[in-house]
Protein backbone atom coordinates (compact mmCIF):
# COMPACT_ATOMS: atom_id res chain seq x y z
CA UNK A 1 12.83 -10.17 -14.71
CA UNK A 2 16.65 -9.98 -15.90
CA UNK A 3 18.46 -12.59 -17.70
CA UNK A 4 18.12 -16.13 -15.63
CA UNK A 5 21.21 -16.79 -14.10
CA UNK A 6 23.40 -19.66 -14.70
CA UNK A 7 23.30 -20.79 -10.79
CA UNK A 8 20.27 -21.98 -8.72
CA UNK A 9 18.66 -19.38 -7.33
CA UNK A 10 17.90 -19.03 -3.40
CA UNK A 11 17.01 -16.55 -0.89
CA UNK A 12 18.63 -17.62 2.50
CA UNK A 13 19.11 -20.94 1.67
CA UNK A 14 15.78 -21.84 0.64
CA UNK A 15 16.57 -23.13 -3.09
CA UNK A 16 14.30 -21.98 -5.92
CA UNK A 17 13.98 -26.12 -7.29
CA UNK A 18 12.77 -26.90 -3.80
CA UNK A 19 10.26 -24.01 -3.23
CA UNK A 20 8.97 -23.73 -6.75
CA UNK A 21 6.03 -26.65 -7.77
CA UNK A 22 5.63 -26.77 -11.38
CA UNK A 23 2.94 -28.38 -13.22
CA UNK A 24 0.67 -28.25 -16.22
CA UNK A 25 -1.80 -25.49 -17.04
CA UNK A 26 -4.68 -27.21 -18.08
CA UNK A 27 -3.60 -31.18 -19.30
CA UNK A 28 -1.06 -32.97 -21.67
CA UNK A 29 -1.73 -31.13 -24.58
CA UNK A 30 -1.39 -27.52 -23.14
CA UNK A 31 2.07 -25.89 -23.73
CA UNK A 32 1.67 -24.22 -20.49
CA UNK A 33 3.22 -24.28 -17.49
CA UNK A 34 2.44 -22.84 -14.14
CA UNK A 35 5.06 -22.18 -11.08
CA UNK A 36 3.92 -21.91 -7.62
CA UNK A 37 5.33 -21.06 -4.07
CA UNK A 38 4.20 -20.35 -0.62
CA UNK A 39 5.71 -19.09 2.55
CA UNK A 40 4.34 -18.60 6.13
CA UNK A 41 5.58 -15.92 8.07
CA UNK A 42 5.04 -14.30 11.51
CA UNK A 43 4.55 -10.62 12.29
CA UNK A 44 5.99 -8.91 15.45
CA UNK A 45 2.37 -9.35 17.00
CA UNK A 46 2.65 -13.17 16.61
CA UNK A 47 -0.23 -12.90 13.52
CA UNK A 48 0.74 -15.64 10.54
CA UNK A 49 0.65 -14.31 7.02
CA UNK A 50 1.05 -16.66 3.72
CA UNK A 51 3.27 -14.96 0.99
CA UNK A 52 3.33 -16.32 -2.40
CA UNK A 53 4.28 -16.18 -5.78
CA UNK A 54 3.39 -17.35 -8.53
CA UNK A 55 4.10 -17.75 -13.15
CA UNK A 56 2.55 -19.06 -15.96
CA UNK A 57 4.94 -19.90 -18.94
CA UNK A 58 5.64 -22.64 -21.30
CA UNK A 59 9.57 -22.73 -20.34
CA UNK A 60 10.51 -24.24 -16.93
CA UNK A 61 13.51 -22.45 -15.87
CA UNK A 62 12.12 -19.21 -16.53
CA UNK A 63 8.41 -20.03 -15.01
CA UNK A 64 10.54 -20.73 -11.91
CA UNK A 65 12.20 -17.71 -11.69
CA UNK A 66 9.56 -15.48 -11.86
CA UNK A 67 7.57 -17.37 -9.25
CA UNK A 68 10.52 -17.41 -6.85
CA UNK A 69 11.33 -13.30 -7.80
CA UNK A 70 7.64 -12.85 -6.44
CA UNK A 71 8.13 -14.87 -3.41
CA UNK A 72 11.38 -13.21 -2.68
CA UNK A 73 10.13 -9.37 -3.23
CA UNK A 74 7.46 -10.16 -0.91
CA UNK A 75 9.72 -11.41 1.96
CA UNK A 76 12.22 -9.31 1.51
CA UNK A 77 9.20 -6.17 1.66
CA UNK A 78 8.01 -8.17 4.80
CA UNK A 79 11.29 -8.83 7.18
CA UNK A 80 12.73 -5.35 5.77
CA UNK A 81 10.32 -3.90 8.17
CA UNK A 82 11.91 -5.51 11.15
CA UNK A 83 15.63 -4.01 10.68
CA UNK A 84 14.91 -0.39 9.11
CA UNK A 85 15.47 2.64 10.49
CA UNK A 86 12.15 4.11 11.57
CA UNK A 87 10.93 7.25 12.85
CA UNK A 88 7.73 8.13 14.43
CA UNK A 89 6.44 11.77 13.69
CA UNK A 90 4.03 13.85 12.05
CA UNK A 91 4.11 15.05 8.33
CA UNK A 92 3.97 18.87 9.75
CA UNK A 93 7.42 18.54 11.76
CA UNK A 94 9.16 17.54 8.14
CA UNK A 95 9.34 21.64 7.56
CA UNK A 96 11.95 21.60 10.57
CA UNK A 97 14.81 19.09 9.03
CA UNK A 98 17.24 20.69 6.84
CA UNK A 99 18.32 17.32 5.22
CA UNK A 100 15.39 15.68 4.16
CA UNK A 101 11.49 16.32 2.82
CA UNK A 102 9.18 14.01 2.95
CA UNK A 103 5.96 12.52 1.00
CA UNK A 104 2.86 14.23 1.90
CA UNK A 105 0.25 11.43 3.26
CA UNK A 106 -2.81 12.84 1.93
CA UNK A 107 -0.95 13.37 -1.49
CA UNK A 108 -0.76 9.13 -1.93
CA UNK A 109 -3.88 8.23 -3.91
CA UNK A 110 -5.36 5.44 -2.07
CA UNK A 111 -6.72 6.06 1.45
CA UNK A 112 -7.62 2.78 3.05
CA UNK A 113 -11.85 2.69 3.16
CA UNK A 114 -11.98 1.35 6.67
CA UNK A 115 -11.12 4.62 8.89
CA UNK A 116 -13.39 6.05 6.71
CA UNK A 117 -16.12 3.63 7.35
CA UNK A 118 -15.43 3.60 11.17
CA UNK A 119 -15.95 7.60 10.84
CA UNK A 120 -12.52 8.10 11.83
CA UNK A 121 -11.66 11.89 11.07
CA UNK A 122 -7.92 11.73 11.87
CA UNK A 123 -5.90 13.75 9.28
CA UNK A 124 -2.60 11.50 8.13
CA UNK A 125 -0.73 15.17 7.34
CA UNK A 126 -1.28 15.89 10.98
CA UNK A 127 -1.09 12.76 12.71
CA UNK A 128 1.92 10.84 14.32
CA UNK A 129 3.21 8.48 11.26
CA UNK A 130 6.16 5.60 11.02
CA UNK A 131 8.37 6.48 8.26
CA UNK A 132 11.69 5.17 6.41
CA UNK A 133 13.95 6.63 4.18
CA UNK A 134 13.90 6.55 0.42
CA UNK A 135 15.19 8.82 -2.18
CA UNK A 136 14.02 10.69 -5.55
CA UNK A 137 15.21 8.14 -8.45
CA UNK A 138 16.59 10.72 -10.54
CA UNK A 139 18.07 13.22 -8.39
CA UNK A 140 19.35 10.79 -5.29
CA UNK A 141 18.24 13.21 -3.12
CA UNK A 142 16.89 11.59 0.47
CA UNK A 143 13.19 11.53 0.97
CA UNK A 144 10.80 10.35 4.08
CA UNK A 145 8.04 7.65 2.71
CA UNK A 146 5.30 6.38 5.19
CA UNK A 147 6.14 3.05 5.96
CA UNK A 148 2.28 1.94 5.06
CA UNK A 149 3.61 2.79 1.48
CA UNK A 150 6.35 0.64 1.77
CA UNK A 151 6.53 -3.01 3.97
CA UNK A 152 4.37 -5.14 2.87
CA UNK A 153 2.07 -6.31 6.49
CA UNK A 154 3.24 -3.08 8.12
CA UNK A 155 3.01 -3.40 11.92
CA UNK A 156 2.00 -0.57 12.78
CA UNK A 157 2.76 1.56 15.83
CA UNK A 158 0.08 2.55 18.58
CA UNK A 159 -0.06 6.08 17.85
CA UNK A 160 0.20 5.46 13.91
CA UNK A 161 -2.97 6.48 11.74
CA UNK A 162 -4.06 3.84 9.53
CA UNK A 163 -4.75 5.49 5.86
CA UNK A 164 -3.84 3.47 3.20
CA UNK A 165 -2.55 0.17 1.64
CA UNK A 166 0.10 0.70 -0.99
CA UNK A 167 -1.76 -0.60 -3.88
CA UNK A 168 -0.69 2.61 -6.06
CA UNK A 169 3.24 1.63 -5.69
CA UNK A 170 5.10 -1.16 -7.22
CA UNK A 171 6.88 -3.65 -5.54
CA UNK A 172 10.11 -5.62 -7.49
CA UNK A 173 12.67 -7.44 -7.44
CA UNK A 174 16.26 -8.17 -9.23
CA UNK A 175 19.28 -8.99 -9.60
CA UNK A 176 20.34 -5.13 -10.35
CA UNK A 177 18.60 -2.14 -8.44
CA UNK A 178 18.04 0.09 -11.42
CA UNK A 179 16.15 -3.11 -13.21
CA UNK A 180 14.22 -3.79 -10.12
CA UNK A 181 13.37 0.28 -10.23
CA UNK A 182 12.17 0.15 -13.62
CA UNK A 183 10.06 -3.32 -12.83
CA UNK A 184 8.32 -1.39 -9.69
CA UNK A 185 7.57 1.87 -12.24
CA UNK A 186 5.69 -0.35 -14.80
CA UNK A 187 3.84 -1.57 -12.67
CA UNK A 188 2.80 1.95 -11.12
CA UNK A 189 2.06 3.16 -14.73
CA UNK A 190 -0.02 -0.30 -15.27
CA UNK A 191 -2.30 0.14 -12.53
CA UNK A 192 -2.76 3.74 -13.22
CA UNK A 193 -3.52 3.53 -16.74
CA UNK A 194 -6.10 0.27 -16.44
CA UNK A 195 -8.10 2.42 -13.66
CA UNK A 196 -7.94 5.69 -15.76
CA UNK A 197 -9.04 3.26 -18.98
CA UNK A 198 -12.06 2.00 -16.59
CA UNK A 199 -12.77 4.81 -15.45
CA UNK A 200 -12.71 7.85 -18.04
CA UNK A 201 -14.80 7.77 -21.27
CA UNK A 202 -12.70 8.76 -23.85
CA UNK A 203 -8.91 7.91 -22.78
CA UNK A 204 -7.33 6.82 -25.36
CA UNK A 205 -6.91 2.66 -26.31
CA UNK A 206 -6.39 1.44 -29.60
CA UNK A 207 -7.09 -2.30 -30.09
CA UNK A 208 -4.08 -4.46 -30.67
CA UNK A 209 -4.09 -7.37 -33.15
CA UNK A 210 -4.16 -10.93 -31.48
CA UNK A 211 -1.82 -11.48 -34.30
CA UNK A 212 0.54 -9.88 -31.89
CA UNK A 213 0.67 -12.81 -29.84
CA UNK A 214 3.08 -15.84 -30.38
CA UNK A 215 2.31 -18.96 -31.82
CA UNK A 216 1.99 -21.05 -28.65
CA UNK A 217 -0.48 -18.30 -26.95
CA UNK A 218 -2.80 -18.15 -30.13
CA UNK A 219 -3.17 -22.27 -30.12
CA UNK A 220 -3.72 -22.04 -26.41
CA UNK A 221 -6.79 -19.78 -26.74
CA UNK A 222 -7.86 -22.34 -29.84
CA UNK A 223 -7.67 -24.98 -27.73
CA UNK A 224 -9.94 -23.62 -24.69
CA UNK A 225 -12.22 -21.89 -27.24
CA UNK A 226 -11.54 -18.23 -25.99
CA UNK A 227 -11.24 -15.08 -27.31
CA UNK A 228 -9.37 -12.19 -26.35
CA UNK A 229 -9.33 -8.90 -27.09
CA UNK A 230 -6.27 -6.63 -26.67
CA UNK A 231 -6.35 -3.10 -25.95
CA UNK A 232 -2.94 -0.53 -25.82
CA UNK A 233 -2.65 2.45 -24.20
CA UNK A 234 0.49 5.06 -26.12
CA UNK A 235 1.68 7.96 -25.01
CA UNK A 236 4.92 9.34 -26.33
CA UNK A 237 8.11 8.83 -24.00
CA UNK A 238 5.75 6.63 -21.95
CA UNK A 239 6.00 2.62 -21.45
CA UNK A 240 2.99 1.01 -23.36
CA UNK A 241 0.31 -0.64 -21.13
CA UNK A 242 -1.89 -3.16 -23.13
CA UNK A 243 -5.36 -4.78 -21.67
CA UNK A 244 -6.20 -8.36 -22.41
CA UNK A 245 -9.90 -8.89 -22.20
CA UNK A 246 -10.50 -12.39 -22.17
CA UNK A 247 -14.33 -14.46 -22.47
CA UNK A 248 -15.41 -17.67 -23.93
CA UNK A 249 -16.51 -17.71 -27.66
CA UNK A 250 -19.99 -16.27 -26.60
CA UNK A 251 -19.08 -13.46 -24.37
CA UNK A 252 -19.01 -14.92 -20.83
CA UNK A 253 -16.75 -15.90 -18.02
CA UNK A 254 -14.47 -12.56 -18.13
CA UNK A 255 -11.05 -12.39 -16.81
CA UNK A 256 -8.61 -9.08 -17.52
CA UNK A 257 -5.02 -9.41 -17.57
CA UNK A 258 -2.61 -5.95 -18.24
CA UNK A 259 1.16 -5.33 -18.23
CA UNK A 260 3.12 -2.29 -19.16
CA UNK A 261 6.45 -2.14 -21.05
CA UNK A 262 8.50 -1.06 -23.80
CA UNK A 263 8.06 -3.98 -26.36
CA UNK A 264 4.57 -4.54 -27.77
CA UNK A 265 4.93 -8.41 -28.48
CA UNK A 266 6.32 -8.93 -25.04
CA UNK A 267 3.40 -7.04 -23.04
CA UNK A 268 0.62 -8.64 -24.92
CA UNK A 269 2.23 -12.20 -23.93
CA UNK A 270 2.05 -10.71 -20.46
CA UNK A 271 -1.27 -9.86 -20.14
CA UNK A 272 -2.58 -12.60 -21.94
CA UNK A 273 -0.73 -15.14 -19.41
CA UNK A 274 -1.74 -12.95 -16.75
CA UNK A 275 -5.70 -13.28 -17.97
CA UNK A 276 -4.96 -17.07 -18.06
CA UNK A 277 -3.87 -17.03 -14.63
CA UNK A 278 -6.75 -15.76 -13.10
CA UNK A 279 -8.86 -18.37 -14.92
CA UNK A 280 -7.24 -20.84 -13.43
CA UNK A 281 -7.38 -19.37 -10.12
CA UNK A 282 -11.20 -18.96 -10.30
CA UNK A 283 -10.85 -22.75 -11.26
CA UNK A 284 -9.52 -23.93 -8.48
CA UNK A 285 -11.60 -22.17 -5.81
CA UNK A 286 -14.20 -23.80 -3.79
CA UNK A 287 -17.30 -20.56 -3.75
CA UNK A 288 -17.23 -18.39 -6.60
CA UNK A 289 -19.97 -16.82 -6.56
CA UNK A 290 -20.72 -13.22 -5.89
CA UNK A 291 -24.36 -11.40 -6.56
CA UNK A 292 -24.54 -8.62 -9.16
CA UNK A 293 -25.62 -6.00 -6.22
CA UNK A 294 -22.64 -7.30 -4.21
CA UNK A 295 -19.69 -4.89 -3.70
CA UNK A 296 -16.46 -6.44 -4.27
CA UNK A 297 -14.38 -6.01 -1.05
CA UNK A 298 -10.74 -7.19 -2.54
CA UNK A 299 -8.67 -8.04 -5.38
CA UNK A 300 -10.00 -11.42 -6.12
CA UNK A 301 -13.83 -10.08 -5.30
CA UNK A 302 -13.39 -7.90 -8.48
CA UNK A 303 -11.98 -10.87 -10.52
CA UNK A 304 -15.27 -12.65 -9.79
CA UNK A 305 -17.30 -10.01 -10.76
CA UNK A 306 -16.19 -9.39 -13.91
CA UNK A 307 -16.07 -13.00 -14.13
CA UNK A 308 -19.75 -13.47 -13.49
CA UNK A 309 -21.39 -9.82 -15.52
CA UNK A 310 -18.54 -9.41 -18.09
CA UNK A 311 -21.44 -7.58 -20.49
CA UNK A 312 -21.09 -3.75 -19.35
CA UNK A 313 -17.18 -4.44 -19.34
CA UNK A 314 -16.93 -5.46 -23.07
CA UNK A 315 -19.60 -2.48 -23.82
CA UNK A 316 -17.40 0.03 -22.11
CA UNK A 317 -13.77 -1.58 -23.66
CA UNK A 318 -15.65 -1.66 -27.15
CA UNK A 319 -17.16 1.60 -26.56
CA UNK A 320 -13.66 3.40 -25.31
CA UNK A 321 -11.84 1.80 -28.11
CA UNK A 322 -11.17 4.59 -30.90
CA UNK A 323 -9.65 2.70 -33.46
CA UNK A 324 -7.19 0.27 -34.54
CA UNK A 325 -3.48 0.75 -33.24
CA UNK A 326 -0.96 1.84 -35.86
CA UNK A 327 2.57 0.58 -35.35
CA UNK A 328 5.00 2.88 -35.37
CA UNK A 329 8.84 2.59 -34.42
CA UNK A 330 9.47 1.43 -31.17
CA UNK A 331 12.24 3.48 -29.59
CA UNK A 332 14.15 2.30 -26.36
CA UNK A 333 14.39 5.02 -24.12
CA UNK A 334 17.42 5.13 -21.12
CA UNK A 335 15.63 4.72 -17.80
CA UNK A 336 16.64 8.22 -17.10
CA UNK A 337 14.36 9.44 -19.82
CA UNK A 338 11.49 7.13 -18.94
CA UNK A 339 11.44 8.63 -15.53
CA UNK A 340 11.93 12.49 -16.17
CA UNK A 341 9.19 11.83 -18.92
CA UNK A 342 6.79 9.96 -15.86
CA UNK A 343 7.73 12.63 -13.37
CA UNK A 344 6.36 15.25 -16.04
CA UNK A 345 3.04 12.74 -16.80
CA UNK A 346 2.10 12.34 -13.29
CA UNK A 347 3.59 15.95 -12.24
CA UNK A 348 5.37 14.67 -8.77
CA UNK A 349 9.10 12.61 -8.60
CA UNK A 350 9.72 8.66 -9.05
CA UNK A 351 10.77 7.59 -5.56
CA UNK A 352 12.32 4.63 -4.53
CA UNK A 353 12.82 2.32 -1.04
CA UNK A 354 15.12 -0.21 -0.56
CA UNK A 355 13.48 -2.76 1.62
CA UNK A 356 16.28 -5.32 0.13
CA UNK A 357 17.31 -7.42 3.33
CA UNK A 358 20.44 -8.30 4.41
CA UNK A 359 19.80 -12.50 3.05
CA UNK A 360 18.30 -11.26 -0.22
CA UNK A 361 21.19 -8.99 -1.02
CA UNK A 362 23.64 -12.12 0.25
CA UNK A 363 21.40 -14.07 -2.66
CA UNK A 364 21.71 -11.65 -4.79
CA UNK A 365 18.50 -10.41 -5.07
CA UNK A 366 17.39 -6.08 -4.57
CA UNK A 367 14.39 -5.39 -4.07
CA UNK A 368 12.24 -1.67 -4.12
CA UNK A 369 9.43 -0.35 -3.31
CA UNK A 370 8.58 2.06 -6.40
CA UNK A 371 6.14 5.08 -4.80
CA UNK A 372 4.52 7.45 -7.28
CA UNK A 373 2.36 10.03 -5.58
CA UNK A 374 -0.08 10.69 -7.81
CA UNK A 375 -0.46 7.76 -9.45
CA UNK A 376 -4.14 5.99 -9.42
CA UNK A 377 -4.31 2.63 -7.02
CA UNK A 378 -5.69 -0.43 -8.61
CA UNK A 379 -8.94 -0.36 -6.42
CA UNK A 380 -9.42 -3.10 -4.47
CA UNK A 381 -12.47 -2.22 -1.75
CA UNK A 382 -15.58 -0.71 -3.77
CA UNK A 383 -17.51 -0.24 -0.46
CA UNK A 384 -15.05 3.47 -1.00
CA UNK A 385 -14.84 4.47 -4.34
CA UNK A 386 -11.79 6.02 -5.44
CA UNK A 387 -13.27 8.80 -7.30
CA UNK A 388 -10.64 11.48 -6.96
CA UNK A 389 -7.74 12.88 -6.84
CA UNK A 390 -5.21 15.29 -8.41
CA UNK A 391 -4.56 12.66 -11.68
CA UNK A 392 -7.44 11.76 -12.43
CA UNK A 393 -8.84 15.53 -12.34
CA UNK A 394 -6.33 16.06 -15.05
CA UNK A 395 -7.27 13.46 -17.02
CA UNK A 396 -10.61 14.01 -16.88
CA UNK A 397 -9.58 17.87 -18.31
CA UNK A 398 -7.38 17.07 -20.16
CA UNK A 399 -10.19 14.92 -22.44
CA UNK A 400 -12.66 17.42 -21.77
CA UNK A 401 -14.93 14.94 -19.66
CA UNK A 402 -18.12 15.36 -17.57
CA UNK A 403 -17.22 14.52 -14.05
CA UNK A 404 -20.74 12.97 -14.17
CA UNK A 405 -19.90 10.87 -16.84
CA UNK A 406 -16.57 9.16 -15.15
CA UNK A 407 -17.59 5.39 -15.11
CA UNK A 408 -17.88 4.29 -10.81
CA UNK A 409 -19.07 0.51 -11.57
CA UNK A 410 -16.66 -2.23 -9.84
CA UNK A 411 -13.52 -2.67 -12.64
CA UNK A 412 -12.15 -6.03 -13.66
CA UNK A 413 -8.59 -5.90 -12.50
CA UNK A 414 -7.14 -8.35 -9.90
């Protein structure tokens, strides 16, 4: 998030001390803090959706922030929908506008795994698709995005094909639009980097010192008796991504927090808080369980599974691991350069929506959807394994591994 501001912070009145419930992480003596928030809203077909957000920190005003930011970049994605300008077309009829491309549907790296389970053959390049304007980051230039990439709870037309969710995209929010930009592109790169570090034997993560971590984090793991073990992913020009793999003393009960950025220190506190999250969540749910031959059909279904059998994930973390991470100068790169140096990583442009509404922009708020092509999704439904693809292909080259060998068990990422 950017700098907390000096004034309360709302989104159409609702006030971020009102909608915000704080509390402790764990009891007294825990540090921690955790922010929570929860709206219902109702879709043009009268269905009722809870959005929430939600932070874990140890100061107050910024716990609260970031829990309200996630509320508000989900509402705003949500009500967006309701006011943009949409067209209905097919991909093909893009070659006959002089103003504007578009984003090839079957280029976007997560297909949804129900048509494909229903045996529905319809092509997305060829079928009738809803679609709103965004525009290549670095060049400004206008480009069509389906709007399944972009609103969060897309209604979708009659004659629209349903093909994917937009789990490979990143959805932010801010109180500038170039920060909000640059929040939805780390998360892209995240995502894409923890699947390609599940998935590929031999991409490259160095483990991180837990020394890395500040003072408060390191007591908080004393105190709860866990153990964590932190993985980064370094590429040059690219943000760093580091993996927090977190058990009990003796190996069990599994969570896996990740964040991506362009400070070490401050991305390992991020995933760490992030792995501490989901053990709280697992916490606080009433059924748990989920059998080793079950396939996890959602985020939180992989959380539990890797939860439950964390064995073959600290094999294959330990086993991908190829050496200790050496520190060298951290440079701050403009945004422009992180982007050109992304668009030249994942060969395809860094496009942006603005799904900012007309009450978040009166609060203050902007809020994007990030879309990078051919970026890998975070895979949620395992019943339709995401197995391919233009980036992973290159990956898979470019470290000379057996497409046999690419790892297709359920990974540990919520």
């Amino acid at each position: 998030m950017d700098s907390i501001p000096s004034y309360e912070y709302q989104y159409d009145g609702i006030a971020s001390s009102r909608q915000v419930k704080i509390e402790p992480y764990a009891d007294a003596s825990s540090e921690l803090l955790i922010g929570r928030t929860a709206i219902k809203v109702r879709s043009a077909d009268n269905s009722l959706y809870q959005l929430t957000g939600a932070s874990l920190g140890i100061d107050e005003a910024s716990t609260r922030l970031r829990a309200f930011a996630e509320l508000v970049e989900r509402l705003s994605a949500f009500h967006s929908q309701f006011t943009a300008e949409i067209i209905n077309r097919s991909y093909t009829t893009f070659d006959e506008m002089n103003n504007a491309c578009a984003i090839k549907p079957s280029n976007l790296q997560h297909f949804n795994a129900l048509p494909k389970l229903l045996l529905d053959s319809r092509n997305p390049d060829t079928c009738n698709l809803s679609w709103v304007i965004g525009r290549r980051v670095l060049t400004e230039s206008p480009v069509w995005v389906p709007a399944l990439a972009a609103f969060l709870w897309w209604k979708m037309k009659e004659e629209d094909c349903l093909f994917l969710w937009p789990s490979a995209t990143g959805l932010a929010a801010g109180t500038e639009n170039e920060a909000a930009e640059m929040h939805g592109l780390l998360e892209v790169v995240e995502r894409d980097v923890c699947m390609l570090s599940w998935r590929v034997p031999g991409f490259p993560l160095y483990r991180l010192s837990a020394e890395t971590l500040p003072d408060y984090l390191q007591e908080e793991l004393l105190r709860h008796q866990l153990f964590v073990n932190l993985y980064i992913y370094s590429r040059a020009n690219l943000p760093f991504v580091v993996i927090a793999v977190m058990t009990r003393k003796d190996g069990s009960a599994l969570t896996c927090g990740s964040a991506a950025g362009f400070t070490i220190e401050h991305i390992s506190e991020k995933a760490v808080l992030e792995s501490l999250m989901l053990r709280w969540t697992i916490a606080r749910e009433p059924n748990t369980s989920i059998s080793e031959d079950e396939l996890p059909t959602n985020s939180f279904g992989h959380v539990l599974y890797a939860f439950h059998y964390p064995k073959p994930i600290l094999d294959w973390y330990s086993n991908v691991c190829i050496g200790n991470f050496q520190p060298e100068t951290q440079c701050i790169f403009s945004n422009k350069e992180v982007i050109s140096a992304v668009e030249e990583e994942y060969g395809c442009s860094v496009v942006s929506v603005d799904l900012t509404t007309a009450q978040a922009r009166k609060s203050g708020w902007r809020v994007v959807r990030v879309v990078v092509a051919n970026a890998l999704p975070r895979e949620t439904d395992h019943r339709l394994i995401h197995d391919g693809g233009v980036r992973l292909l290159q990956i898979i080259d470019r470290y000379n591994v057996e497409l046999s060998k690419v790892n297709l068990n359920p990974n540990p990422f919520g």
